[in-house]
N, C-alpha and C. Protein backbone atom coordinates (compact mmCIF):
# COMPACT_ATOMS: atom_id res chain seq x y z
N UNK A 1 37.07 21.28 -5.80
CA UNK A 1 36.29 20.83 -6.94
C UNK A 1 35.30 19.75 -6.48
N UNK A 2 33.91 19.76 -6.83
CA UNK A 2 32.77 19.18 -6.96
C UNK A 2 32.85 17.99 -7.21
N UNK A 3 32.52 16.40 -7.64
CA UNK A 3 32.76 15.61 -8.45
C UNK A 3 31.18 15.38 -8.35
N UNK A 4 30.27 15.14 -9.31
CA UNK A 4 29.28 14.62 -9.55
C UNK A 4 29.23 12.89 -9.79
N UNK A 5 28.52 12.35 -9.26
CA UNK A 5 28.11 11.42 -10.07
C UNK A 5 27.86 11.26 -11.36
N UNK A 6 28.12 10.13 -12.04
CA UNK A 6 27.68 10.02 -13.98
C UNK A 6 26.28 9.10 -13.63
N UNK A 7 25.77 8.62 -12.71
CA UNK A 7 24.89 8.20 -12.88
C UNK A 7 24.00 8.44 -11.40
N UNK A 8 22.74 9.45 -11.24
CA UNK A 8 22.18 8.94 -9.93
C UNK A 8 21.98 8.05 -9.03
N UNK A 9 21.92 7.81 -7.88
CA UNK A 9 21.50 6.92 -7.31
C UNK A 9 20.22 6.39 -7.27
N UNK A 10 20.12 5.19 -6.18
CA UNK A 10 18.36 5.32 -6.65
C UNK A 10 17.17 5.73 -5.43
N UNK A 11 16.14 6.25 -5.53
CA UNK A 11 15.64 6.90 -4.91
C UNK A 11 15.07 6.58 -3.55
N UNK A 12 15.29 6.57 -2.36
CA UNK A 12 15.32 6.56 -1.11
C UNK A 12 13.61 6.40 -0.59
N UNK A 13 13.16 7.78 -1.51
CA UNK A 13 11.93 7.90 -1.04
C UNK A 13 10.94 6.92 -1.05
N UNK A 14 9.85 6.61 -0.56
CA UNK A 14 9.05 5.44 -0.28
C UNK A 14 7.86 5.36 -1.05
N UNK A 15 7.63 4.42 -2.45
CA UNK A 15 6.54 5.20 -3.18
C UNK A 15 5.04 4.16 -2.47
N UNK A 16 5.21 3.50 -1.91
CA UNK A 16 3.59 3.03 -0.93
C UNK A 16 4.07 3.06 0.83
N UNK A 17 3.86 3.62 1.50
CA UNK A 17 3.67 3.00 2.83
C UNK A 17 2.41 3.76 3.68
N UNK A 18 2.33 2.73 4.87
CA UNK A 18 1.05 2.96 5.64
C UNK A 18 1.56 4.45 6.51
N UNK A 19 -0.03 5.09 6.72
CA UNK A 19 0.05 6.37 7.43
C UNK A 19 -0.26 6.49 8.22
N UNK A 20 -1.72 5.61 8.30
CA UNK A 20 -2.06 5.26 9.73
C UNK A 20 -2.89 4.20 9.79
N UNK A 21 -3.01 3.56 10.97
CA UNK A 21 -3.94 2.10 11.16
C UNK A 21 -4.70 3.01 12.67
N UNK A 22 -6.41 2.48 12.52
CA UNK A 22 -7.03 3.02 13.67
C UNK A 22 -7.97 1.88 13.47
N UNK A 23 -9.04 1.99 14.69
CA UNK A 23 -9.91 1.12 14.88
C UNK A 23 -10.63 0.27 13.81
N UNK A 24 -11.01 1.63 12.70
CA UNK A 24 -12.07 1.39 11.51
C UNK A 24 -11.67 1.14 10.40
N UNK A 25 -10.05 1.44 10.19
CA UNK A 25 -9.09 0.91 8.99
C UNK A 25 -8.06 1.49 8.99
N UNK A 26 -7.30 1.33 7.42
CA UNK A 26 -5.98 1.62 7.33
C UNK A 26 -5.34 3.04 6.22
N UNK A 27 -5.00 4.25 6.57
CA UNK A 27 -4.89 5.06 5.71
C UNK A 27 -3.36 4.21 4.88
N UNK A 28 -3.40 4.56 3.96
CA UNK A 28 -1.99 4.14 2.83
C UNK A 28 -1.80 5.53 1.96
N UNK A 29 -0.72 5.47 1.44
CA UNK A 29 -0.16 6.92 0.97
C UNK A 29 0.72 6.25 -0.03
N UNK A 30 0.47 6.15 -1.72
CA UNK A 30 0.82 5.39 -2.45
C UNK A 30 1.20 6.55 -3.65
N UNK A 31 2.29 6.75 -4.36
CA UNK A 31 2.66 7.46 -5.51
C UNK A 31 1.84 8.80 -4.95
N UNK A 32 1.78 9.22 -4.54
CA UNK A 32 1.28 10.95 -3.98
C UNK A 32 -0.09 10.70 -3.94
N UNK A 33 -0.90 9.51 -3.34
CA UNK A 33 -1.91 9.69 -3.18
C UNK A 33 -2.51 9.08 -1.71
N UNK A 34 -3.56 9.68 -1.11
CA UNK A 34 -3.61 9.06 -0.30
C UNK A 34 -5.10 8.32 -0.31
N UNK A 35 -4.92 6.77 0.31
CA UNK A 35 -6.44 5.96 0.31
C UNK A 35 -7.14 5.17 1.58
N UNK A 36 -7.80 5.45 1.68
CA UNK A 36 -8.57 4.72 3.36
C UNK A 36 -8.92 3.21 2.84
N UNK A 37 -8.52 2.36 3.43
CA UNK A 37 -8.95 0.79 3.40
C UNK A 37 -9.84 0.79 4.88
N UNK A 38 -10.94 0.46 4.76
CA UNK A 38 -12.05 0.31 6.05
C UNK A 38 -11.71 -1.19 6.11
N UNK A 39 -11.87 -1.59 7.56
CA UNK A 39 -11.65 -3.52 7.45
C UNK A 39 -12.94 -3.78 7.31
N UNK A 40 -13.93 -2.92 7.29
CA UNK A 40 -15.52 -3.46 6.54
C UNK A 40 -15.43 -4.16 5.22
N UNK A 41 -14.32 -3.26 4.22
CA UNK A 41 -14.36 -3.72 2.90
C UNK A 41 -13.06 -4.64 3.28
N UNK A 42 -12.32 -4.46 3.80
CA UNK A 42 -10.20 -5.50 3.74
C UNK A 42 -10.55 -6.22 4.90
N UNK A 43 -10.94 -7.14 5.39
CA UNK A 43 -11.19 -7.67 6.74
C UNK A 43 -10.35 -8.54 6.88
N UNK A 44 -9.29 -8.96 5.76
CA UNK A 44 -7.98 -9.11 5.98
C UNK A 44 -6.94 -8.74 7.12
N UNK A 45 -7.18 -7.27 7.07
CA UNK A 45 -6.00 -6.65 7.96
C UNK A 45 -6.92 -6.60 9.69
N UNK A 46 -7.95 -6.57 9.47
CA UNK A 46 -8.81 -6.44 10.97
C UNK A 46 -7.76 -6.86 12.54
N UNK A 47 -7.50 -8.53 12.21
CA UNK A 47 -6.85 -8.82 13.10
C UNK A 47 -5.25 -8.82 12.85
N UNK A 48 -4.74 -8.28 12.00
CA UNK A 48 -3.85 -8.69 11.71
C UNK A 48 -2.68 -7.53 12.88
N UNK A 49 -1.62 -8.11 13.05
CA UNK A 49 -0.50 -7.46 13.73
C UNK A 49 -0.30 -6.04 12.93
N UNK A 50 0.34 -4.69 13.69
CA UNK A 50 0.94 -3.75 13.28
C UNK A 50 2.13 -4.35 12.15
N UNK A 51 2.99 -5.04 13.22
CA UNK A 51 3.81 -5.42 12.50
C UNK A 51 3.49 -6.12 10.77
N UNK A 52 2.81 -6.64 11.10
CA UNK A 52 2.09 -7.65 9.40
C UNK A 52 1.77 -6.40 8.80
N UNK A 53 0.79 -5.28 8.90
CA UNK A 53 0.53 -4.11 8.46
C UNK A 53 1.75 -2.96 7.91
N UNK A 54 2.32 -2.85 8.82
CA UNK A 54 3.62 -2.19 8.27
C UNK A 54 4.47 -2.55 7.05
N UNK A 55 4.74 -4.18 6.81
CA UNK A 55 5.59 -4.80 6.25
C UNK A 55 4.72 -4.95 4.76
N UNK A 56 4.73 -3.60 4.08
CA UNK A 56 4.43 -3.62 3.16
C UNK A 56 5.48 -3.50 1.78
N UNK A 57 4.98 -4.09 0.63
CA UNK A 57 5.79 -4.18 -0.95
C UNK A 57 5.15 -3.25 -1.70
N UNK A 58 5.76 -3.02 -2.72
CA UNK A 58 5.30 -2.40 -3.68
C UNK A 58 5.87 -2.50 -5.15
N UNK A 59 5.48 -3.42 -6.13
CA UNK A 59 5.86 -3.87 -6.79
C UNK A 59 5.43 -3.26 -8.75
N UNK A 60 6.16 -3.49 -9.25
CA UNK A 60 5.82 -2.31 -10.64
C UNK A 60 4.97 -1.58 -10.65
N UNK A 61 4.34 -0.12 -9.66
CA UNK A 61 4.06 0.29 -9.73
C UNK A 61 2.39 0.62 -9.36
N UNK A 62 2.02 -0.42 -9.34
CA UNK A 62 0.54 -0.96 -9.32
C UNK A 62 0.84 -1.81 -8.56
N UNK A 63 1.20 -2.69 -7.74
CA UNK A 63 1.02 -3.84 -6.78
C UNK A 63 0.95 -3.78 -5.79
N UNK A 64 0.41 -4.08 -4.52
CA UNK A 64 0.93 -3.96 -3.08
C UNK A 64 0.50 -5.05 -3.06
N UNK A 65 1.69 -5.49 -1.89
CA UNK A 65 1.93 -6.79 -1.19
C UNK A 65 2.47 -6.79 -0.17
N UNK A 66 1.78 -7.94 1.17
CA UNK A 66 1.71 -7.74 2.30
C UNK A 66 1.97 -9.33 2.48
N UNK A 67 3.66 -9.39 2.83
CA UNK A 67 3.80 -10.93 2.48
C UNK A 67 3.40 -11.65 4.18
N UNK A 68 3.49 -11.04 4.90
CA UNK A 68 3.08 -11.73 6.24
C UNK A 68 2.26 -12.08 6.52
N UNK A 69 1.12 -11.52 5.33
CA UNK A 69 -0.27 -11.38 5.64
C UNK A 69 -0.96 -12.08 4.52
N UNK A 70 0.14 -12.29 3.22
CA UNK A 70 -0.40 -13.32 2.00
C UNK A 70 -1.45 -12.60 1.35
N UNK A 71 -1.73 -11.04 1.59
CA UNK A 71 -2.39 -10.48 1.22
C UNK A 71 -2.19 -9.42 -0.38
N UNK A 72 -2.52 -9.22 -1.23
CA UNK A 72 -1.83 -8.67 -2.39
C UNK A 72 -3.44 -7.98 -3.34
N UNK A 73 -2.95 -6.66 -3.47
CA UNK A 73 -3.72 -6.06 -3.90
C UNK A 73 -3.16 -4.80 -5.07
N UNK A 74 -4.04 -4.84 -5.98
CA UNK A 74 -3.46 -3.72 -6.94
C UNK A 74 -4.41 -2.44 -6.95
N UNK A 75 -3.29 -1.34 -7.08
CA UNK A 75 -3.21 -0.02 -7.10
C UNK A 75 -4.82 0.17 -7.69
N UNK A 76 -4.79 -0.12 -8.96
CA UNK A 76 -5.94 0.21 -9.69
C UNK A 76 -7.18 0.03 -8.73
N UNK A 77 -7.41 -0.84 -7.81
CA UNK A 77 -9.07 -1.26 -6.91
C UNK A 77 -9.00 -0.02 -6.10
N UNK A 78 -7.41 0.39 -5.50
CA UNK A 78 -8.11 1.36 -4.85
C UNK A 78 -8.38 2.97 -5.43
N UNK A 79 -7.93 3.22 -6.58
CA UNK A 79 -7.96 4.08 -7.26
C UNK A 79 -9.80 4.19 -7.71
N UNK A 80 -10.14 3.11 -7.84
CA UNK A 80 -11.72 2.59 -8.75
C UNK A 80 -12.26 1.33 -8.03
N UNK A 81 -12.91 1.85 -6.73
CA UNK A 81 -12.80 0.77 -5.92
C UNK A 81 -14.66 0.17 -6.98
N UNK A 82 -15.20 0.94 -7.71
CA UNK A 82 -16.33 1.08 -7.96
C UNK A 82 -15.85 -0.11 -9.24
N UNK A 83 -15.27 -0.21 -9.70
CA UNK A 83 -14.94 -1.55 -10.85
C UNK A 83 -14.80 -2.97 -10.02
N UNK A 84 -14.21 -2.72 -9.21
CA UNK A 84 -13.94 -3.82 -8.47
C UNK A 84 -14.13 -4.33 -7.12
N UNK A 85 -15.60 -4.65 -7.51
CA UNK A 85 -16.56 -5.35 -6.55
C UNK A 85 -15.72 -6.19 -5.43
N UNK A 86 -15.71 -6.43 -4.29
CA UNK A 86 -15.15 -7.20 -3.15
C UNK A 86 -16.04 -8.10 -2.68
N UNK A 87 -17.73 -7.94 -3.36
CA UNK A 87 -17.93 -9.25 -3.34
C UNK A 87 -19.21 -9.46 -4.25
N UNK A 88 -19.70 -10.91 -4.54
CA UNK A 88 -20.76 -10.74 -5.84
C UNK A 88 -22.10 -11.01 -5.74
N UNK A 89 -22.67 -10.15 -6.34
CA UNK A 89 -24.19 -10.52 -6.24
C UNK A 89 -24.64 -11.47 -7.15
């Protein structure tokens, strides 16, 4: 006999992490989507360690946070990077 759980566990799978880091930026793969950060526009991550890059959060859904790096950005800019200017005229 089978025994099920009465309540699932919780889910393993990873809903933000990085896919790839190359010369010109950083691919990320967030809730089934995937988004290119250029360090033209994030010049944040330019110098920053693999390690600092890797060590990413993801917080209600909309947040990423990159605590090594003090860096924190929401879902929505990169979804509509066109609302949210990175810098002002």
């Amino acid at each position: 006999m089978i025994k099920r759980l009465k309540k699932p566990g919780k889910s393993i799978l990873a809903k933000a992490e990085i896919q790839n880091i190359s010369n010109v930026g950083i691919w990320i793969f967030v809730k089934g989507q995937e988004f290119f950060m250029p360090f033209e526009d994030f010049p944040w991550f330019l110098k920053a360690t693999i390690e600092q890059i890797y060590n990413l959060e993801f917080f209600h859904e909309k947040h990423l946070h990159w605590p090594l790096l003090d860096v924190d950005i929401e879902l929505e800019s990169l979804k509509h990077p066109e609302a949210y200017p990175l810098t002002y005229s």
